[in-house]
Protein backbone atom coordinates (compact mmCIF):
# COMPACT_ATOMS: atom_id res chain seq x y z
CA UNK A 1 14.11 68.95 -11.09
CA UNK A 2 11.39 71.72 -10.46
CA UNK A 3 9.53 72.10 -7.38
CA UNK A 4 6.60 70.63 -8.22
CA UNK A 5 7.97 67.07 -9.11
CA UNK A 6 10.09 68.06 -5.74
CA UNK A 7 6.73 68.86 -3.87
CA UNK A 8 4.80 66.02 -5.60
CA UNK A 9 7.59 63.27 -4.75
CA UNK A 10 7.65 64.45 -0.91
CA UNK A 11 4.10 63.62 -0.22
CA UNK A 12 4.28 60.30 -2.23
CA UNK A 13 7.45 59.34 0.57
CA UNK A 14 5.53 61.44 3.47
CA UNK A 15 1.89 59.23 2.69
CA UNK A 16 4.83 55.62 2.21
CA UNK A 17 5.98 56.80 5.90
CA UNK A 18 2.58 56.93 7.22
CA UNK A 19 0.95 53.79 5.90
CA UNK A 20 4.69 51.80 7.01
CA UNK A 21 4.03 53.40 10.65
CA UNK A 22 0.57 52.44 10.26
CA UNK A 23 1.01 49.00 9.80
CA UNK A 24 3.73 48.71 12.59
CA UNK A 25 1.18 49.73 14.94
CA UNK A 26 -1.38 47.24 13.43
CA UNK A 27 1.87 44.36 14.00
CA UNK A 28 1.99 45.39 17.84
CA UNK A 29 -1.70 44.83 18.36
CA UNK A 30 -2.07 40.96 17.02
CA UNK A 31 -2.68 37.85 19.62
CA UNK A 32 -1.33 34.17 19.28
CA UNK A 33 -1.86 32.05 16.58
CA UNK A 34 -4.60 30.50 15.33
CA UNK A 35 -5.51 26.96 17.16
CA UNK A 36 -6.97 24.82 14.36
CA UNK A 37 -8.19 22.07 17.54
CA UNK A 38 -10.14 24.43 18.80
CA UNK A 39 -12.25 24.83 15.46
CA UNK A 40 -15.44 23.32 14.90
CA UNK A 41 -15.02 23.21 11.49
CA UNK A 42 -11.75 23.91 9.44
CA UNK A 43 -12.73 25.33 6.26
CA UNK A 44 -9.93 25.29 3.68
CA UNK A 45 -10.04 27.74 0.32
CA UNK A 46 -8.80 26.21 -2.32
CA UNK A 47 -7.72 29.24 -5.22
CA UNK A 48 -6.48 28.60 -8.75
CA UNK A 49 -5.51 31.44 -9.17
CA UNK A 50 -4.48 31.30 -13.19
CA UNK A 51 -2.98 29.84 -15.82
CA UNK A 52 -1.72 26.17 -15.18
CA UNK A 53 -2.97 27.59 -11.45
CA UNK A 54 -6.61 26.13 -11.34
CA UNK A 55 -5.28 23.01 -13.19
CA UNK A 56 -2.27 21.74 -10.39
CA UNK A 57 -4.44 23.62 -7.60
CA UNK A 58 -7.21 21.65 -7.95
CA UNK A 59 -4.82 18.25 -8.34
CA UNK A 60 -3.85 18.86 -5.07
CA UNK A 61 -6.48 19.44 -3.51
CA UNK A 62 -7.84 16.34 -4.81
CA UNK A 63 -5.21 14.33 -2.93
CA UNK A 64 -6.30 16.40 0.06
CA UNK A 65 -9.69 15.61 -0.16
CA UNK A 66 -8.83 11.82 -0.39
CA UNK A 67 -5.67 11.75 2.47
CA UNK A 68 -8.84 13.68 4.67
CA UNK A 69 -11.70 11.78 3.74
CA UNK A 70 -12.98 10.86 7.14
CA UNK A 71 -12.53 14.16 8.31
CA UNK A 72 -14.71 15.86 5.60
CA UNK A 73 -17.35 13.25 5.84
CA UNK A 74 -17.54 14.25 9.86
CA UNK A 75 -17.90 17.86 9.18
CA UNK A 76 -14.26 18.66 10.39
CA UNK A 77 -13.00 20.27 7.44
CA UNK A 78 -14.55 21.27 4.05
CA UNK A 79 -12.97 22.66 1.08
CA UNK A 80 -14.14 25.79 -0.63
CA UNK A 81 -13.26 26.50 -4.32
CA UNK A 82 -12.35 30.01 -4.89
CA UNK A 83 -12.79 31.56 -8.43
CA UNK A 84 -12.15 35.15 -9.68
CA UNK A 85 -8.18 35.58 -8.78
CA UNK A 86 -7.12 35.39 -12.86
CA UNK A 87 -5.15 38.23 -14.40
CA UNK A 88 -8.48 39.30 -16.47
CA UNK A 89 -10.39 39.69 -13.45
CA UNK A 90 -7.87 41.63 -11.34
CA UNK A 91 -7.27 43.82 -14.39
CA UNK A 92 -11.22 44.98 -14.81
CA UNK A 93 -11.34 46.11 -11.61
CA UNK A 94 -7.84 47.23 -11.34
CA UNK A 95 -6.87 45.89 -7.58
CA UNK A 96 -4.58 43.28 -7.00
CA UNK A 97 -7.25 41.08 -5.42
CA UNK A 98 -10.71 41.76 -6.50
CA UNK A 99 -12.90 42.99 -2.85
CA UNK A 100 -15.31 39.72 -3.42
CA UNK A 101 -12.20 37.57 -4.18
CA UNK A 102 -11.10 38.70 -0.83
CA UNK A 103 -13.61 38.72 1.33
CA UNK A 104 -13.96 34.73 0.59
CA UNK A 105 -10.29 34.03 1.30
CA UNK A 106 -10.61 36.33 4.32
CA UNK A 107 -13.56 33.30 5.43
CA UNK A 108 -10.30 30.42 5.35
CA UNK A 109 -8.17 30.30 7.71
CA UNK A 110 -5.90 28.25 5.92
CA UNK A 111 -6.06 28.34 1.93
CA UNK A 112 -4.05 26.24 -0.65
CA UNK A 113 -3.10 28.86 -3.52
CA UNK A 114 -2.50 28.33 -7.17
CA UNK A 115 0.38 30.57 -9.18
CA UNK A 116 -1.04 33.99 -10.54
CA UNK A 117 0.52 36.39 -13.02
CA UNK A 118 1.92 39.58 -12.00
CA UNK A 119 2.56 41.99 -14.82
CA UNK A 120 5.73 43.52 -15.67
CA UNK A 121 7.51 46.49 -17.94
CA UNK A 122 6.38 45.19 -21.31
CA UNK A 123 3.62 43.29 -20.98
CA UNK A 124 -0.01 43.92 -22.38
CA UNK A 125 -1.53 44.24 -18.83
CA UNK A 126 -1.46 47.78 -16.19
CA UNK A 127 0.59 47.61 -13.76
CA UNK A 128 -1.19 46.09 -10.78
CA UNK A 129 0.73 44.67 -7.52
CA UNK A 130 1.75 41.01 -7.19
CA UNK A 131 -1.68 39.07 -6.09
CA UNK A 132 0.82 37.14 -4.55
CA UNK A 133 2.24 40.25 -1.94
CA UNK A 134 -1.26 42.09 -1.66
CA UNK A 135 -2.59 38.35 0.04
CA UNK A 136 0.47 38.73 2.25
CA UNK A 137 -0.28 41.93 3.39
CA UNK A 138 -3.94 41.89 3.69
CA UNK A 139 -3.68 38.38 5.51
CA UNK A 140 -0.51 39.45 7.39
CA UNK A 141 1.17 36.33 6.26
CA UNK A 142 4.41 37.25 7.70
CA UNK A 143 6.51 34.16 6.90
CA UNK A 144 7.30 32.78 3.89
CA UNK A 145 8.53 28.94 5.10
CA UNK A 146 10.53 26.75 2.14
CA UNK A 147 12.24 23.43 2.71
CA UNK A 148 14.79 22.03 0.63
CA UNK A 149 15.56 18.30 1.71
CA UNK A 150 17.98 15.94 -0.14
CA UNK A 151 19.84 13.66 2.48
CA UNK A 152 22.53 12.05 -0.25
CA UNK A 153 23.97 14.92 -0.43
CA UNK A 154 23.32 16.39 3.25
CA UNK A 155 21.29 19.21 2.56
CA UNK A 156 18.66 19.71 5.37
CA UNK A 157 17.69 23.51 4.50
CA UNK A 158 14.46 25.62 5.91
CA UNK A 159 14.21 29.08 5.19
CA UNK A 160 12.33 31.87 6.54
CA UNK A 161 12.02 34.66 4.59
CA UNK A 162 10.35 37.72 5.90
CA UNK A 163 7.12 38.42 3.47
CA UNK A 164 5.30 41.30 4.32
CA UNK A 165 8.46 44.16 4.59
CA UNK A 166 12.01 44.38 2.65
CA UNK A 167 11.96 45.50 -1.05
CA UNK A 168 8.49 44.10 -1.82
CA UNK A 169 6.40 45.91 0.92
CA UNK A 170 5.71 49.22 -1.76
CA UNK A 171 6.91 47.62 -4.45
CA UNK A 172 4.21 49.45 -6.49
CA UNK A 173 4.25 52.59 -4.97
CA UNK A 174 7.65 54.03 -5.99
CA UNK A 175 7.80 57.12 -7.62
CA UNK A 176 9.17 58.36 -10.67
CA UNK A 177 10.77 61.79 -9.46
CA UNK A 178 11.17 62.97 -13.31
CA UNK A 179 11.92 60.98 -16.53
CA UNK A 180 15.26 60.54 -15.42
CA UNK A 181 15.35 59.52 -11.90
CA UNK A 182 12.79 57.07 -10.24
CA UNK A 183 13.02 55.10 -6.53
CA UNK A 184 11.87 52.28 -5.14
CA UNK A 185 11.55 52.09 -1.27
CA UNK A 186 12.77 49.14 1.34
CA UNK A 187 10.99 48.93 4.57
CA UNK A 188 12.03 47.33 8.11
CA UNK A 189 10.09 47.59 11.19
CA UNK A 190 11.15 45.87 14.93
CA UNK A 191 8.10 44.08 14.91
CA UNK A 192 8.53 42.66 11.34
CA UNK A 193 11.97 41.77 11.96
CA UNK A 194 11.81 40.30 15.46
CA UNK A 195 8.57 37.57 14.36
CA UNK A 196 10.33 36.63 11.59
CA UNK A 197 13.48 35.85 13.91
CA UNK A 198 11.28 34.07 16.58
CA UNK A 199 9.94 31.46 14.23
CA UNK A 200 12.87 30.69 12.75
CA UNK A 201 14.32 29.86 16.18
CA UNK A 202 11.55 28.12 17.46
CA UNK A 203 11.74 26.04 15.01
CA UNK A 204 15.30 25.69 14.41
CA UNK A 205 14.76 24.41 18.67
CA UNK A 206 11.70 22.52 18.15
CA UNK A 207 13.20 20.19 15.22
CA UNK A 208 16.86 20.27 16.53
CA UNK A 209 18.36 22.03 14.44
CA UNK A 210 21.61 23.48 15.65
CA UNK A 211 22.37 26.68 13.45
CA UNK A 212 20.71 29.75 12.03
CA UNK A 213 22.07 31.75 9.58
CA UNK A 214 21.14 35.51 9.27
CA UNK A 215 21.59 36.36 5.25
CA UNK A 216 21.34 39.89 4.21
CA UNK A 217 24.14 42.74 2.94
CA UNK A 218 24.09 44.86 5.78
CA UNK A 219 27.78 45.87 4.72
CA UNK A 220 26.06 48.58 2.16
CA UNK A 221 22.24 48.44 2.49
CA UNK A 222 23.66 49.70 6.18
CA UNK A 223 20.31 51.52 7.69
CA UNK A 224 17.50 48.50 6.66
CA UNK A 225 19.97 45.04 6.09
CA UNK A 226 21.68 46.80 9.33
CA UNK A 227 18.48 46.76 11.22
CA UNK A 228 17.96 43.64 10.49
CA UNK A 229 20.33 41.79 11.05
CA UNK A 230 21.22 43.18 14.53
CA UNK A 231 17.18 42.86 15.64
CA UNK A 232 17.89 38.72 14.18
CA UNK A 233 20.78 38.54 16.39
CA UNK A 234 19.30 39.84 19.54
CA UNK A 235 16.57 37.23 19.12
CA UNK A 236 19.10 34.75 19.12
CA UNK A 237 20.90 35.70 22.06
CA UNK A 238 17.55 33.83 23.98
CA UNK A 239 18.44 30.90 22.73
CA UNK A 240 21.95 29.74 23.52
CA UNK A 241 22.04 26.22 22.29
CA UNK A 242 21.53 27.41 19.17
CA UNK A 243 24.88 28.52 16.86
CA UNK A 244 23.83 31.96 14.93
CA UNK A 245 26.61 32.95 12.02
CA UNK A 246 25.99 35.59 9.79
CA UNK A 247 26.29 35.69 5.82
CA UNK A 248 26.30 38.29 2.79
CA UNK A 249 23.30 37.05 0.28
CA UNK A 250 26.01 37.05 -2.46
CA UNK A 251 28.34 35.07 -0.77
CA UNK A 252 26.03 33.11 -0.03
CA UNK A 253 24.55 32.22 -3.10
CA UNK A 254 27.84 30.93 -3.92
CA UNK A 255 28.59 28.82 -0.74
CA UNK A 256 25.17 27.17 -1.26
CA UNK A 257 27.27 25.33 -4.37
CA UNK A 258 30.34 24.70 -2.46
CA UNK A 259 29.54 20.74 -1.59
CA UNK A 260 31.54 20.66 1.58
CA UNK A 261 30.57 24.09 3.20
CA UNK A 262 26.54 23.51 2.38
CA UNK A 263 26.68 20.60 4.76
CA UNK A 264 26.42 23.54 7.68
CA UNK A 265 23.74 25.52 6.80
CA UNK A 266 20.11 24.57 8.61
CA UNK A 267 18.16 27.60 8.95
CA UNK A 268 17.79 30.88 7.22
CA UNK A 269 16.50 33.97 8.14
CA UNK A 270 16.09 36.35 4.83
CA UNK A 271 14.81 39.95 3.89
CA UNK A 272 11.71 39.45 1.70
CA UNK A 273 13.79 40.04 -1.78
CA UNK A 274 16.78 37.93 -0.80
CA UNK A 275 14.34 35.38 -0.11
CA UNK A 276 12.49 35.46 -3.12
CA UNK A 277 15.98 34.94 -5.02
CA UNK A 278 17.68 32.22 -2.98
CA UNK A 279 14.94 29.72 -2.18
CA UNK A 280 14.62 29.75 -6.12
CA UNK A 281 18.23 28.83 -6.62
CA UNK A 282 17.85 26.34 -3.47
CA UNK A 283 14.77 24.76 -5.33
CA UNK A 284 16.97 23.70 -8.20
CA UNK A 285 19.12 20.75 -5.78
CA UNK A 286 15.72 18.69 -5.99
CA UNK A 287 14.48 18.76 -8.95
CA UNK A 288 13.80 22.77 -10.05
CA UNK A 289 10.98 24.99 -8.67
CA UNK A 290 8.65 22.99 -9.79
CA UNK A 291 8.84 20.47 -7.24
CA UNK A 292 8.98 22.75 -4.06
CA UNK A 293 6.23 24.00 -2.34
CA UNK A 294 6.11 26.70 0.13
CA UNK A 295 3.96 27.90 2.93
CA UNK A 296 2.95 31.66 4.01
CA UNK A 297 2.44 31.60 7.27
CA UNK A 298 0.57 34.16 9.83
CA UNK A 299 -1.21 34.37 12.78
CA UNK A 300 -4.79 34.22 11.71
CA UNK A 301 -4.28 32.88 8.06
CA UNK A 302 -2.13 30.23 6.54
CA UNK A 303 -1.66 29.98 2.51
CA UNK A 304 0.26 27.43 0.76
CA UNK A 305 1.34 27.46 -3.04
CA UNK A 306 3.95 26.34 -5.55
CA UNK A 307 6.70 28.48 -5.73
CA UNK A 308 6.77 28.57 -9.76
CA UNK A 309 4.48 31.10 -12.30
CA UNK A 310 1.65 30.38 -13.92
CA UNK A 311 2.72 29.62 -17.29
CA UNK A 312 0.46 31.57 -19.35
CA UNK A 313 2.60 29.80 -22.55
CA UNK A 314 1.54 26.55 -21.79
CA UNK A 315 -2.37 27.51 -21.43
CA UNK A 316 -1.43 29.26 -25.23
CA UNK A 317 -0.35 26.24 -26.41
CA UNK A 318 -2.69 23.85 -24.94
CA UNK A 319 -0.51 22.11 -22.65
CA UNK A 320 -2.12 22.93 -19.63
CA UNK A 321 -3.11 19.58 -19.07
CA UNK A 322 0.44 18.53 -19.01
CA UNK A 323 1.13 20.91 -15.98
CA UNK A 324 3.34 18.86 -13.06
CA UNK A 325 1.92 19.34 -9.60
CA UNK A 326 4.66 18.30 -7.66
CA UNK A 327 4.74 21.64 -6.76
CA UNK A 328 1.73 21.87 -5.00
CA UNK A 329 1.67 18.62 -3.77
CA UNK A 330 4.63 19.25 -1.91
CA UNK A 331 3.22 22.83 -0.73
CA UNK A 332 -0.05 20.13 0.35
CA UNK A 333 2.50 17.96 2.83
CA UNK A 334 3.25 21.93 4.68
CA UNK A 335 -0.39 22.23 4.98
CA UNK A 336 -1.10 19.37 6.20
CA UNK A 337 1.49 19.18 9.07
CA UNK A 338 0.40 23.17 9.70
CA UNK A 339 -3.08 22.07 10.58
CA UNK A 340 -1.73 19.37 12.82
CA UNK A 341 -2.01 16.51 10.34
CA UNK A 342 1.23 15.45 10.74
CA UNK A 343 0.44 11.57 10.21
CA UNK A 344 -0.88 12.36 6.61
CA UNK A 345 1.27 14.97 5.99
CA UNK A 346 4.23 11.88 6.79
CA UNK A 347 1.96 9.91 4.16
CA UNK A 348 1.79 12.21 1.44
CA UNK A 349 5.51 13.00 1.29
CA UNK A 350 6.77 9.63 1.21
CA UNK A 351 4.45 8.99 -1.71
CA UNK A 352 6.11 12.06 -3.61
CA UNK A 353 9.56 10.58 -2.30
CA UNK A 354 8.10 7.27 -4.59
CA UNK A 355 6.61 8.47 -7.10
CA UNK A 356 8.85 11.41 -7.91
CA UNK A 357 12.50 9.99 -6.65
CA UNK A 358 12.60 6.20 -6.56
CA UNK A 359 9.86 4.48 -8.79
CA UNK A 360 9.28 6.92 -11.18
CA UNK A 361 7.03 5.10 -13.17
CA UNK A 362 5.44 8.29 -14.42
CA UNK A 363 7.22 11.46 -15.42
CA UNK A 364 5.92 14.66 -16.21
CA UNK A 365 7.50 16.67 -18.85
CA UNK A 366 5.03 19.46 -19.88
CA UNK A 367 4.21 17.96 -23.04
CA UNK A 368 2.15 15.27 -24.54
CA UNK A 369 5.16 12.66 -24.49
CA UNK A 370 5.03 12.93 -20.43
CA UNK A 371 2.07 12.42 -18.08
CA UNK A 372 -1.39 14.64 -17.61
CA UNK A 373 -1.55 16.58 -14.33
CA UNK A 374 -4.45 14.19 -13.57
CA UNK A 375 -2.56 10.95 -14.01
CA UNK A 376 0.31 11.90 -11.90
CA UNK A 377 -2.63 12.49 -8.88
CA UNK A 378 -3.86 9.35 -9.61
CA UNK A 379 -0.68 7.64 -9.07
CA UNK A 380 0.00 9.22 -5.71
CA UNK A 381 -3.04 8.01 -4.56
CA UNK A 382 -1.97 4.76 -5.71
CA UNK A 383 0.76 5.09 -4.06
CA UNK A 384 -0.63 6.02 -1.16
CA UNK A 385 -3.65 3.40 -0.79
CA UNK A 386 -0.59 0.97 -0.26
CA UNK A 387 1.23 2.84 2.89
């Protein structure tokens, strides 16, 4: 190593430091949440994003439109389509989220998100940040909210993994020291850790539920996982009826599988990439990733999506139209209970529960032997023009 890739790599880490402390400060400063009653109007963004995106986006946001009819026809809410958040676009102007692109989602206070394509080693496109972590960060969508509900088999699971810190904060901005060492940097902050923690127990008390667990592997990632998990715990210690255990993501991973011990877990609390990985794997007990939504939630904004890609292949092959959005009709039930809407939110998931679970009269497979996108909306609303 000479000094100058020394030198050079310093000030990349000294400018990381600075941004990090930065943003901490930024963290201390913010109010309460948003109070969507106290709106005049609740104007909800509704972004494709790409590839099957726009096509299951818009799907849901069809159901939306017809579970809210009253209330758009009074002026209470509208829905605002948001273009301009594909791949191509993103790429010509090299930013993760095109300024204009922003500035309109930065006008919704809550937005309903399609799947967007981040690039990776390998592909055809420059290697821009995930659309999906640059909204989290410029929207300080802290909170990353996933619930996995099958009650045959007793699991009852919400997780809360952080979304704005952890392994995905600079996950753009490592640096490659010389051609044969590069690093990546994780980031934890008290104020990161400690909201995180707060809504998980609130509510883990609000919807009795009796146990958190904190996941992380604070056992060797000792200085971040280590903060972590002791700032988790200390939250906890406020609230006593509450049971708090503690659990290594890889064990973890495998207890999730072990049918008698999954019973006990309630609610996570995860670092950002431990997260990522086990709400996927939790996804899979009903149904795949493809039929859990999730919502991202902060103070100010609110953005709900599908949990799945955007499946460029199936826009290559013309099977777009084929694209299931169970997904983001389940993502649509969060939303709706998030903006106090709890009544249709009720609605919407027990038509899912139908037409997904029990009846099943239409099944989506991707492909021209299954359903279209379309026809699986229709029969929700179907389904739910007779609850």
């Amino acid at each position: 190593m000479t000094e100058a890739q020394l030198k050079n790599a310093l000030e990349k880490f000294e400018a990381l430091i600075k941004e990090q402390d930065a943003r901490s400060e930024m963290i201390k400063k913010q109010g309460d949440f948003i109070d969507y009653s106290k709106l005049d109007k609740l104007t909800i963004g509704v972004c494709g994003g790409d590839g099957i995106g726009p096509i299951i986006t818009n799907e849901a946001a069809r159901v939306l439109e017809f579970l809210l009819k009253k209330d758009v026809e009074e002026g209470k809410i509208e829905f605002k389509t948001i273009d301009g958040l594909t791949i191509e676009n993103r790429v010509a102007v090299n930013k993760a989220i095109p300024d204009d692109v922003l500035e309109e989602l930065k006008k919704c206070p809550v937005i309903l998100k399609g799947p967007t394509t981040t690039p990776q080693a390998g592909d055809p496109w420059p290697n821009i940040e995930s659309a999906n972590v640059a909204m989290r960060k410029a929207l300080d969508l802290f909170a990353n909210v996933r619930p996995v509900k099958i009650p045959e088999q007793g699991i009852d699971w919400t997780f809360f993994r952080e979304n704005t810190e952890g392994a995905y904060a600079v996950g753009s901005k490592g640096v490659h020291v010389t051609d044969d060492l590069a690093m990546d940097f994780v980031v934890t902050t008290t104020e990161g850790s400690e909201r995180i923690a707060k809504l998980a127990y609130e509510y883990a008390k609000n919807n009795h539920k009796d146990r958190v667990s904190i996941i992380q592997k604070a056992n060797v990632i000792k200085t971040t996982d280590g903060k972590f998990l002791n700032l988790c715990k200390n939250i906890g210690k406020d609230y006593p009826e509450i049971t708090t255990d503690e659990w290594y993501i890889d064990i973890t991973t495998a207890k999730l599988i072990d049918e008698k011990r999954r019973r006990d877990f309630k609610v996570f609390i995860l670092p950002n990439l431990y997260g990522d990985i086990i709400t996927d794997e939790a996804a899979e007990f009903q149904g795949g990733v493809g039929t859990a939504g999730s919502a991202n939630i902060g103070k100010k904004y609110a953005m709900f999506e599908a949990i799945h890609g955007s499946a460029p292949r199936m826009i290559r092959e013309g099977r777009g139209k084929y694209a299931d959005p169970c997904s983001m009709l389940r993502a649509a039930v969060m939303l709706l209970s998030h903006i106090g809407r709890q009544a249709e939110a009720d609605k919407l998931e027990r038509a899912l529960d139908i037409c997904m679970l029990e009846e099943k009269k239409l099944t989506i497979t991707g492909r021209e032997d299954g359903a279209t996108c379309e026809d699986f909306g229709n029969y929700v609303m179907e389904t739910l023009a007779t609850l």
